[in-house]
Protein backbone atom coordinates (compact mmCIF):
# COMPACT_ATOMS: atom_id res chain seq x y z
CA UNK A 1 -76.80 -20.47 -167.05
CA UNK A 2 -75.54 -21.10 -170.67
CA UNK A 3 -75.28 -24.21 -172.33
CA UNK A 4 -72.00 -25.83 -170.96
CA UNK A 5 -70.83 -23.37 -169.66
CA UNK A 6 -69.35 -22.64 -166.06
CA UNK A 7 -71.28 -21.44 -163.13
CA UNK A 8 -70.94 -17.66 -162.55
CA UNK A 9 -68.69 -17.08 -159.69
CA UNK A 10 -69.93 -14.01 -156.92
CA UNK A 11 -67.80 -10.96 -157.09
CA UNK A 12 -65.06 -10.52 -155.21
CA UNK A 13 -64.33 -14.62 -154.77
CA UNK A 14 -60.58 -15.71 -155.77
CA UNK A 15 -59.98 -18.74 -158.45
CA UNK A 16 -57.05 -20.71 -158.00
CA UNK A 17 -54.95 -20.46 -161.51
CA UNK A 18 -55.08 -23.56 -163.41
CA UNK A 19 -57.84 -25.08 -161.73
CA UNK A 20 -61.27 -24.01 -162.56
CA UNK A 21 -62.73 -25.18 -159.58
CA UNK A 22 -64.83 -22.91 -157.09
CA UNK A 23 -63.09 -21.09 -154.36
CA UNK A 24 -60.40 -21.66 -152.25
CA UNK A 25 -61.59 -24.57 -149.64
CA UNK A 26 -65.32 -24.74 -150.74
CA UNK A 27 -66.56 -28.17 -151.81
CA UNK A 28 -65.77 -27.48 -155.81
CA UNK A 29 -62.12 -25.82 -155.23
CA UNK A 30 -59.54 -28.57 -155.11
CA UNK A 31 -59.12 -28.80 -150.84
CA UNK A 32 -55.58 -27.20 -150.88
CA UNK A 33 -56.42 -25.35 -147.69
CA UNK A 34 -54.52 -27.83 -145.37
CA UNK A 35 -50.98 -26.62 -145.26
CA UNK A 36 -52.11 -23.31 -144.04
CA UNK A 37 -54.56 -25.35 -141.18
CA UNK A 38 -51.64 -27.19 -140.14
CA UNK A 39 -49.69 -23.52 -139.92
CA UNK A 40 -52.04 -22.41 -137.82
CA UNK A 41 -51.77 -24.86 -135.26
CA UNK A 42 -47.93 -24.70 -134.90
CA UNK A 43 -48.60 -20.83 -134.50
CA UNK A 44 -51.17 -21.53 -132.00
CA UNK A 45 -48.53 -24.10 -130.17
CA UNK A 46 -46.34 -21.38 -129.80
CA UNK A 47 -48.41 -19.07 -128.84
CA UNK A 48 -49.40 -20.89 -125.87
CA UNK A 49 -45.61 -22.22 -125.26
CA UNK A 50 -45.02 -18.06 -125.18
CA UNK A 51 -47.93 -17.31 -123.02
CA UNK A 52 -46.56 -20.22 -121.10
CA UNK A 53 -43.23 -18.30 -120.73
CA UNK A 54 -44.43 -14.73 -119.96
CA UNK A 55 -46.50 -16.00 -117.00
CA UNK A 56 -43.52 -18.03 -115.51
CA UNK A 57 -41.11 -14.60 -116.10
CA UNK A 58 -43.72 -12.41 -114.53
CA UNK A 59 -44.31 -15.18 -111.63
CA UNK A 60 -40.81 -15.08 -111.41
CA UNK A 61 -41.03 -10.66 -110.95
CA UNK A 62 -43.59 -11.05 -108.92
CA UNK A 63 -41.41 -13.04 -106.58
CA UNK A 64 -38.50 -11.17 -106.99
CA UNK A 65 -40.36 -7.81 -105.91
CA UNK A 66 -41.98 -9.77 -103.08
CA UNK A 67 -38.85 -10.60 -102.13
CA UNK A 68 -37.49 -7.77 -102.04
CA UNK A 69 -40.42 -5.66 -100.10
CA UNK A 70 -39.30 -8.75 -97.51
CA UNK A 71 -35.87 -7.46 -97.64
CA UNK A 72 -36.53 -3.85 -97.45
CA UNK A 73 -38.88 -4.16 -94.12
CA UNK A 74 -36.67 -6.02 -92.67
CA UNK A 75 -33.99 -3.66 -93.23
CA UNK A 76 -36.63 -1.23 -91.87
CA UNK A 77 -36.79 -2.92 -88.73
CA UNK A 78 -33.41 -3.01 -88.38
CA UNK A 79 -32.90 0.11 -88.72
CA UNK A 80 -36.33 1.15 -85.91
CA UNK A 81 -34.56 -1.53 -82.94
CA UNK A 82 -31.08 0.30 -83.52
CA UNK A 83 -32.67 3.83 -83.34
CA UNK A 84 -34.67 2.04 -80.32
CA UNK A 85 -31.51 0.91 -79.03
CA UNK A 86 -30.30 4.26 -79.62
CA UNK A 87 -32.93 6.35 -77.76
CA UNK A 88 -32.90 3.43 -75.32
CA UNK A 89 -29.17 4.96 -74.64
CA UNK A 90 -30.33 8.47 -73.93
CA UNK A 91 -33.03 7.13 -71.56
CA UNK A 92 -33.27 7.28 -67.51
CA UNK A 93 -33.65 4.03 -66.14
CA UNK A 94 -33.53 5.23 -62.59
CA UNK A 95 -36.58 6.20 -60.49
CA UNK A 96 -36.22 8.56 -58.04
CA UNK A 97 -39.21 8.68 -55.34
CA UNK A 98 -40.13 11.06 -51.89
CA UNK A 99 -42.11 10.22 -48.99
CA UNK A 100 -43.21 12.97 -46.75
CA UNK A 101 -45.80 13.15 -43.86
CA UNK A 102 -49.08 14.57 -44.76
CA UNK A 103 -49.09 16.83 -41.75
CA UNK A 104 -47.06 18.94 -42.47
CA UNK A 105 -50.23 20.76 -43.95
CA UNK A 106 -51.48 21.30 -40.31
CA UNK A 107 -48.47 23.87 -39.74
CA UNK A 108 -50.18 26.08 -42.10
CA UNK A 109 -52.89 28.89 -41.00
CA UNK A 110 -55.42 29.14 -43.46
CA UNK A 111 -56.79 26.77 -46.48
CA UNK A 112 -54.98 29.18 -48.85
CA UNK A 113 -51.93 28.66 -47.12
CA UNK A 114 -51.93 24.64 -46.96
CA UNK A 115 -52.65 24.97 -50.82
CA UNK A 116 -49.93 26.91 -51.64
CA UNK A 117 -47.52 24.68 -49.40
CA UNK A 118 -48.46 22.01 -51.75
CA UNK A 119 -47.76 23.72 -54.32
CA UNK A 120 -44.20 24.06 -53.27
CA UNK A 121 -43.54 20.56 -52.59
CA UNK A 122 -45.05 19.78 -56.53
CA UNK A 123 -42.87 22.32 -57.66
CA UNK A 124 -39.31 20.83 -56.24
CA UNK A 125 -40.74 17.57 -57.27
CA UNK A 126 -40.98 18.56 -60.98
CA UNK A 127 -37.95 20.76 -60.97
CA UNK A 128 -35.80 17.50 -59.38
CA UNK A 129 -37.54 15.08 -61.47
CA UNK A 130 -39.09 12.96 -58.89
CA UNK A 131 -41.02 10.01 -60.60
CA UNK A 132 -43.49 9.22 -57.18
CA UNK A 133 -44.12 11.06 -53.86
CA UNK A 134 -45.50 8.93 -51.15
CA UNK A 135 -47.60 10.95 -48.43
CA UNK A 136 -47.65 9.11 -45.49
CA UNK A 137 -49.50 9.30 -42.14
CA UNK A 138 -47.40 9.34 -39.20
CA UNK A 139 -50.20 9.64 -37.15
CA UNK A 140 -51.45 5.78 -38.06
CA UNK A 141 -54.43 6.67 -39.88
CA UNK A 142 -55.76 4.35 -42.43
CA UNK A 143 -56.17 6.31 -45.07
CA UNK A 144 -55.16 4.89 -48.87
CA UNK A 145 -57.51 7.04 -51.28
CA UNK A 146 -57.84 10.72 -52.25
CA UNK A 147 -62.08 10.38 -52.00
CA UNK A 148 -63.64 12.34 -49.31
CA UNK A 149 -63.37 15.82 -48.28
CA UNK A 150 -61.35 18.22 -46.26
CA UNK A 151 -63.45 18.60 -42.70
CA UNK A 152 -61.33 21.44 -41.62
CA UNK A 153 -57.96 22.44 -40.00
CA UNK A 154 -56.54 20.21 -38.00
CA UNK A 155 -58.50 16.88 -38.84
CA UNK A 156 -56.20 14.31 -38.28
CA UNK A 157 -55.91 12.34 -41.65
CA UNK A 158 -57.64 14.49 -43.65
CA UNK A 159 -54.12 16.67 -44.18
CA UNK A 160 -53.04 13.70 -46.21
CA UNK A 161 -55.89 13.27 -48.36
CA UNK A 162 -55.51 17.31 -49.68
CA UNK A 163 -52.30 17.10 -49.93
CA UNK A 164 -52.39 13.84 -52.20
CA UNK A 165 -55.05 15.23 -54.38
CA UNK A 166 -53.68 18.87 -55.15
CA UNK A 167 -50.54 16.97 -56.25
CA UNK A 168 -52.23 14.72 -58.58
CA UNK A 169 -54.14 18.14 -59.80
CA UNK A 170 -51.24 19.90 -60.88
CA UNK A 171 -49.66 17.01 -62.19
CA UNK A 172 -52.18 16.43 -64.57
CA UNK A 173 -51.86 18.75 -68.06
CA UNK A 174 -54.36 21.43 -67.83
CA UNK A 175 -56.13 20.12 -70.74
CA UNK A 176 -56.74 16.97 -68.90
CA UNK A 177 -58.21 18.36 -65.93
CA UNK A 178 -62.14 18.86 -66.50
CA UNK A 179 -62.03 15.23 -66.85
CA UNK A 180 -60.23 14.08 -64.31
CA UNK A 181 -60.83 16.82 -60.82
CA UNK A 182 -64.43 17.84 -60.88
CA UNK A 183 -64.92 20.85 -58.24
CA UNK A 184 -63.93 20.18 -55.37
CA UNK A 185 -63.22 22.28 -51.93
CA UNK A 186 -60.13 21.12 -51.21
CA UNK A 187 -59.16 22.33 -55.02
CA UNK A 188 -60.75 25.88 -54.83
CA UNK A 189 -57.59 27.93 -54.35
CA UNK A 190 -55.03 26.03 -56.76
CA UNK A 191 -55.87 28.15 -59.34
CA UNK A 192 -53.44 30.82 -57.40
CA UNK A 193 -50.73 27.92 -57.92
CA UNK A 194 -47.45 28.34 -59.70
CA UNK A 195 -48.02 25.98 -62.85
CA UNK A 196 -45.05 23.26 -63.09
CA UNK A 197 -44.85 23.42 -66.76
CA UNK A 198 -43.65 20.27 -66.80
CA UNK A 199 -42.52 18.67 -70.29
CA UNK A 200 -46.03 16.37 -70.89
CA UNK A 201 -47.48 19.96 -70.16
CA UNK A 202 -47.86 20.76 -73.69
CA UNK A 203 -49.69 23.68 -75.47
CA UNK A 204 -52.37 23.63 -78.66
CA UNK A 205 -49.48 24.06 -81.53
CA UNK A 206 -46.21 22.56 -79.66
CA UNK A 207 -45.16 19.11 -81.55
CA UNK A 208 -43.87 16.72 -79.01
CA UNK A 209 -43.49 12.74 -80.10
CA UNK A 210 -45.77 11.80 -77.05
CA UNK A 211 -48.81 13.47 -75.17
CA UNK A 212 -51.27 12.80 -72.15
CA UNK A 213 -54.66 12.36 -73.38
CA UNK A 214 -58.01 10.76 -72.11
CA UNK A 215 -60.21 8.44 -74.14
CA UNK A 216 -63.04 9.52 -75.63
CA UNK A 217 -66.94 7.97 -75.40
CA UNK A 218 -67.22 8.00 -79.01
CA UNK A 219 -68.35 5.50 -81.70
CA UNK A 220 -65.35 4.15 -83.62
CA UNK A 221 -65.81 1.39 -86.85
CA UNK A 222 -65.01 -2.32 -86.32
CA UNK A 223 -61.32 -3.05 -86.11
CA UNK A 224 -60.63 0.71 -85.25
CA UNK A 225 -59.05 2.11 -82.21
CA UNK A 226 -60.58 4.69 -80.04
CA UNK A 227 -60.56 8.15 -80.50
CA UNK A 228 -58.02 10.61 -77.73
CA UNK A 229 -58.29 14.06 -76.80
CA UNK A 230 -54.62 15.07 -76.34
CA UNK A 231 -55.52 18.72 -76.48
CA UNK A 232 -54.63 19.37 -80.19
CA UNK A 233 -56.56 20.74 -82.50
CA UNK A 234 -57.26 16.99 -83.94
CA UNK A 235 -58.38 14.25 -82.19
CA UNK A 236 -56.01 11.08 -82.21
CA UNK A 237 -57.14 7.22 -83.13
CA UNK A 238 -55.47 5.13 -81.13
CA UNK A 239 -53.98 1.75 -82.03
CA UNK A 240 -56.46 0.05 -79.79
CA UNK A 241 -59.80 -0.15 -78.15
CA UNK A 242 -60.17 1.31 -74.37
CA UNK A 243 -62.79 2.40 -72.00
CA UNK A 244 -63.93 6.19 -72.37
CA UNK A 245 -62.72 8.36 -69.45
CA UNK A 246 -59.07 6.85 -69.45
CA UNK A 247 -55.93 8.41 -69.59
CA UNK A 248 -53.53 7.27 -71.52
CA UNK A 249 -49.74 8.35 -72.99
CA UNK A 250 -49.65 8.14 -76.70
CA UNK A 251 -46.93 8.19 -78.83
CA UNK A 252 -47.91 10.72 -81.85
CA UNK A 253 -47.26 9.28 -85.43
CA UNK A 254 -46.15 11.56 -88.32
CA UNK A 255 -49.07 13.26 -89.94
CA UNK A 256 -49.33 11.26 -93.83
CA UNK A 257 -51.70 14.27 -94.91
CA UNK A 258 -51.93 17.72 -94.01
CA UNK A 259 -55.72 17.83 -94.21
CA UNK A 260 -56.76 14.38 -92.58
CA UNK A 261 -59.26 14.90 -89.70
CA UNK A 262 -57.37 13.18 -87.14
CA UNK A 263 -53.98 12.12 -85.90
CA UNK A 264 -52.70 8.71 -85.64
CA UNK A 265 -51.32 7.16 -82.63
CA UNK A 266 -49.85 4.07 -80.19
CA UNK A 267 -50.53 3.92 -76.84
CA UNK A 268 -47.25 3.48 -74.49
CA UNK A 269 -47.03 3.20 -70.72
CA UNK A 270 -46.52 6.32 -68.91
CA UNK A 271 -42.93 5.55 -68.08
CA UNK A 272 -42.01 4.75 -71.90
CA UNK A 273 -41.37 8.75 -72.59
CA UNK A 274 -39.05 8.34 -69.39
CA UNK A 275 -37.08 5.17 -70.45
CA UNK A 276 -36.66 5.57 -74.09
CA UNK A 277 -36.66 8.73 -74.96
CA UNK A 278 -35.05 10.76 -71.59
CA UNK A 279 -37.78 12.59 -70.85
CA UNK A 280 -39.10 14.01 -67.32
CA UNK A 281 -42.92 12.91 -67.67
CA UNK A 282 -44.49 13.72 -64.20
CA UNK A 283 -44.59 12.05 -60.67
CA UNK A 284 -46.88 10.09 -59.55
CA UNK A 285 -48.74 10.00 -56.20
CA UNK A 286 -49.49 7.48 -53.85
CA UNK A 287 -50.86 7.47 -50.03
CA UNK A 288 -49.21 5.16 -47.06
CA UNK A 289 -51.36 4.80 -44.39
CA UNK A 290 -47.80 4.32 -42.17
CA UNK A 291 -44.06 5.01 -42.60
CA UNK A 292 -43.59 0.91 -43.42
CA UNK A 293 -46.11 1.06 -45.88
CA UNK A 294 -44.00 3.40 -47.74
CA UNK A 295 -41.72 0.39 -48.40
CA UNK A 296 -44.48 -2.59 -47.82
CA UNK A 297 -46.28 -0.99 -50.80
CA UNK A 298 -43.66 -0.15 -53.12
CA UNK A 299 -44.74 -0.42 -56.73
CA UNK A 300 -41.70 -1.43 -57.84
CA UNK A 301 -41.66 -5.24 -58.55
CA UNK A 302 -37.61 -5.67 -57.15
CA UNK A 303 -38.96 -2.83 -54.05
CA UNK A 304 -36.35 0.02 -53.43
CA UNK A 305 -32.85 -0.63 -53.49
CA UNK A 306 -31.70 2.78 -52.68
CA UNK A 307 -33.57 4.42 -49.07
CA UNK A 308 -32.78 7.36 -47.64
CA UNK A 309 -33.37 8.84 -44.56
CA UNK A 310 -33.21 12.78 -43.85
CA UNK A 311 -32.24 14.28 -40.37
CA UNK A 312 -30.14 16.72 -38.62
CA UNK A 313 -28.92 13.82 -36.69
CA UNK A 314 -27.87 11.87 -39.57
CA UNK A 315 -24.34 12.09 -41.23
CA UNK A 316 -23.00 14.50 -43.29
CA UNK A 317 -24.01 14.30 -46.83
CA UNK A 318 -21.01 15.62 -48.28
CA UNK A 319 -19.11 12.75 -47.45
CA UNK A 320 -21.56 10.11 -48.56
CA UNK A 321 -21.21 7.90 -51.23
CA UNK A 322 -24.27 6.59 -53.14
CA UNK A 323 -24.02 3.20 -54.69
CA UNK A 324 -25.68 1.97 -57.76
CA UNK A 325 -29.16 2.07 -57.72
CA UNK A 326 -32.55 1.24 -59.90
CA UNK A 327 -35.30 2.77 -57.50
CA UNK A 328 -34.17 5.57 -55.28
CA UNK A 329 -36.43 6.57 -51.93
CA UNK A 330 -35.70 10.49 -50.16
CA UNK A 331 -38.01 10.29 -46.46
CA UNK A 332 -38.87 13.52 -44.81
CA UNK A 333 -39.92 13.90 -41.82
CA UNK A 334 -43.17 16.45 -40.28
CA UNK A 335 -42.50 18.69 -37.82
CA UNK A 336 -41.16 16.57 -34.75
CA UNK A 337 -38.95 14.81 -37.94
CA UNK A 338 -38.98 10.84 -38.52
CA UNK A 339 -39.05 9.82 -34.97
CA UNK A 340 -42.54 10.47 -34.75
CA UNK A 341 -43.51 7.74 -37.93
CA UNK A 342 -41.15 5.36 -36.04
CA UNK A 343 -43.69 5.43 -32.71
CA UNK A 344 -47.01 5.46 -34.21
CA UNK A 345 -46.08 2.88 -36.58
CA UNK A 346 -47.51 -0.68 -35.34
CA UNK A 347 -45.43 -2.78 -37.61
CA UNK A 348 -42.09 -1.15 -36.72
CA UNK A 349 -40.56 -2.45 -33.25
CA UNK A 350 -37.55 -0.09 -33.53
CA UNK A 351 -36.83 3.57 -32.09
CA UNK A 352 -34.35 4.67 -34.01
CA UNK A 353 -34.92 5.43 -37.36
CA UNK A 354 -31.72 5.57 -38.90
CA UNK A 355 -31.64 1.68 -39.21
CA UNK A 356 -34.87 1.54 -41.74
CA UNK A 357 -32.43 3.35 -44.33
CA UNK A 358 -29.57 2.61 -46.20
CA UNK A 359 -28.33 6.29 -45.89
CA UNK A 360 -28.97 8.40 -42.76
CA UNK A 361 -27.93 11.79 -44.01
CA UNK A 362 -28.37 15.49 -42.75
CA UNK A 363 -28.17 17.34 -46.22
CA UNK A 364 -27.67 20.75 -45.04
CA UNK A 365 -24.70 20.74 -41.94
CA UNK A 366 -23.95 23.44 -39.74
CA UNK A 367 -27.41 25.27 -40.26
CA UNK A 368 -28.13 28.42 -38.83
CA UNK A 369 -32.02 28.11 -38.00
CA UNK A 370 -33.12 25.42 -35.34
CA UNK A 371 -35.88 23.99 -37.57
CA UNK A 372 -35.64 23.33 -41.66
CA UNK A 373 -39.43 23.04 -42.88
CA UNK A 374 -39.85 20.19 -44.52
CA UNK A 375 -40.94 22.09 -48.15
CA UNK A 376 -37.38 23.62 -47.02
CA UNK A 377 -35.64 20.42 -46.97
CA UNK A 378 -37.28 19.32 -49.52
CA UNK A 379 -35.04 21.59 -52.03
CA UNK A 380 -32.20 21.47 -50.36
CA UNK A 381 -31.78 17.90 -49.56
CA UNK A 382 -32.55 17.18 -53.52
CA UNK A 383 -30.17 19.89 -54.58
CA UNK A 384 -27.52 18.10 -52.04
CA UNK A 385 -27.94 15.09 -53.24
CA UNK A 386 -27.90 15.77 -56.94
CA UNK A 387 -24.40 15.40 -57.87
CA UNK A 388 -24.22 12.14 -55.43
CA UNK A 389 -27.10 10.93 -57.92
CA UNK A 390 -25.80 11.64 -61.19
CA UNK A 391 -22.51 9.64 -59.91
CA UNK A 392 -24.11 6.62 -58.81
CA UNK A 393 -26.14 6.07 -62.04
CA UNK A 394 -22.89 6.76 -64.22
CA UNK A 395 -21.68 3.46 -62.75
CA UNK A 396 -23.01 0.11 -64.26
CA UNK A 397 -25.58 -1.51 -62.47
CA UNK A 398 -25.84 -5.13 -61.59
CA UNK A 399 -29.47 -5.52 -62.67
């Protein structure tokens, strides 16, 4: 250091003008770094004011877009109950259900023969859109269940049983039948049977917003539903959880990608395809063990408000007039007609039949044979009473 002199000052460090001292804020400069510490904390002030600000306006977005996600779903569900509403409009609220005697298998000569009467009666069912047939025992046999097997021509109650179960078997989608009819003796000629091609009778490729399918025994993930064959070529995950071995209607869901391994689907009741949508979605079959238990074991909650009875002694059925109706029962009689229910029938103290129906009809007048078969009158009384039908349900009901 020379004598008196100042201290050398490192490279590159700034001297305020006019005052000699060391650099700017360092112990020998002169401490006129303040102002600019005091501008940094007003800048730092409004920073946080701004910061403030922008988190408020994008609370404030957030809100709005949540808002209006709100507004569009419910918009969205709007829009789903008036298309419900809509369908709703094109469904069939009506049900429209036979009852015939099981015997009338024992007119028939030979097992192949009693199948293919069967088939006959399935096929006016599904070609008049019948939503139940009840086969009932006018012989007073006890019988409520398809199990058991067929012990030969002319085994009283055991007509009933075949008849039920070949009717369930061609009901069911062929896909769906593996599961559901294992081999069985009383099933070994329907494969001669006309199909019914019904509309839940779908093939591989056909698109169709619902399908018949039976749960599979297959592992799903926590919180999934189970897995349905519907006999596509991809299996369908259900909305829900249910035993293997069931079958269920699901309502299909439009494919999101192309390539995903499996559909997506609800599961409806059987009669929602029926109801909402207007389609014809197969009968159902139940067993009476007596012409009363057709009605004493309806399935319908408000019973049948509609009966009718079938005979050549009834009325004409050109002149009837069908009221109204919600549930709609047809009776056929066997071969010695409904007279012979009436007699064997232990909770029925009447002889005439006519005055268990609303309607006592004879749907085909004036006919030139002695004796209508009952797979016969089956068609004809259906295609008779048609029109009468379609009137009825145009008019408003009061339920």
């Amino acid at each position: 250091m020379a004598d008196g002199g100042e201290a050398k000052r490192p490279k590159g460090v700034p001297v305020r003008p006019g005052t000699g001292g060391g650099p700017w804020g360092e112990p020998g400069g002169n401490g006129r770094c303040l102002p600019q510490a005091e501008e940094r904390k007003v800048d730092w002030r409004r920073w946080k004011q701004e910061r403030k600000a922008e988190k408020k306006k994008w609370k404030e977005m957030k809100l709005l877009k949540k808002l209006e996600k709100q507004r569009m779903r419910e918009l969205a569900e709007e829009q789903a109950e008036k298309q419900e509403e809509r369908m709703e409009a094109k469904g069939r609220h009506y049900t429209l259900s036979v009852a015939l005697p099981g015997s009338i298998l024992n007119n028939a000569q030979s097992l192949e023969l009693r199948t293919y009467l069967a088939g006959q009666i399935a096929r006016a069912c599904a070609i008049f859109c019948v939503d139940e047939i009840v086969v009932f025992d006018e012989h007073g046999e006890d019988v409520k269940s398809v199990e058991g097997d067929f012990e030969g021509i002319g085994r009283r109650g055991k007509a009933c049983v075949q008849l039920a179960r070949i009717l369930q078997y061609l009901e069911c989608p062929q896909y769906l039948r593996k599961s559901f009819f294992p081999k069985h003796e009383d099933l070994q000629f329907a494969g001669l049977l006309n199909p019914l091609d019904s509309p839940h009778h779908m093939r591989v490729d056909e698109d169709s917003e619902y399908r018949e399918g039976v749960v599979l025994d297959r592992p799903t993930k926590p919180g999934r539903g189970s897995f349905v064959n519907c006999g596509m070529r991809k299996e369908v995950q259900i909305d829900r959880q249910l035993n293997p071995g069931l079958r269920v209607t699901v309502r299909l869901e439009e494919p999101q990608k192309a390539e995903a391994k499996v559909r997506k689907g609800t599961v409806v009741s059987s009669h929602h395809p029926r109801t909402v949508s207007g389609l014809y979605w197969g009968y159902s079959v139940r067993l009476a063990s007596c012409l009363s238990a057709v009605f004493s074991e309806c399935p319908f909650k408000e019973g049948y408000d509609l009966s009718i009875g079938t005979s050549e002694r009834g009325s004409s059925v050109d002149q009837a007039t069908l009221p109204s109706f919600r549930h709609a029962l047809v009776v056929f009689g066997g071969l010695e007609g409904l007279e012979a229910g009436v007699d064997v029938d232990p909770n029925l103290e009447v002889t005439d039949p006519s005055v268990l129906f609303d309607f006592y009809l004879n749907t085909c007048p004036s006919q030139g044979s002695r004796t209508i078969r009952t797979e016969e009158a089956l068609l004809i009384s259906l295609s008779a009473l048609r029109p009468h039908i379609n009137e009825a349900v145009k008019t408003p009901s009061d339920s």
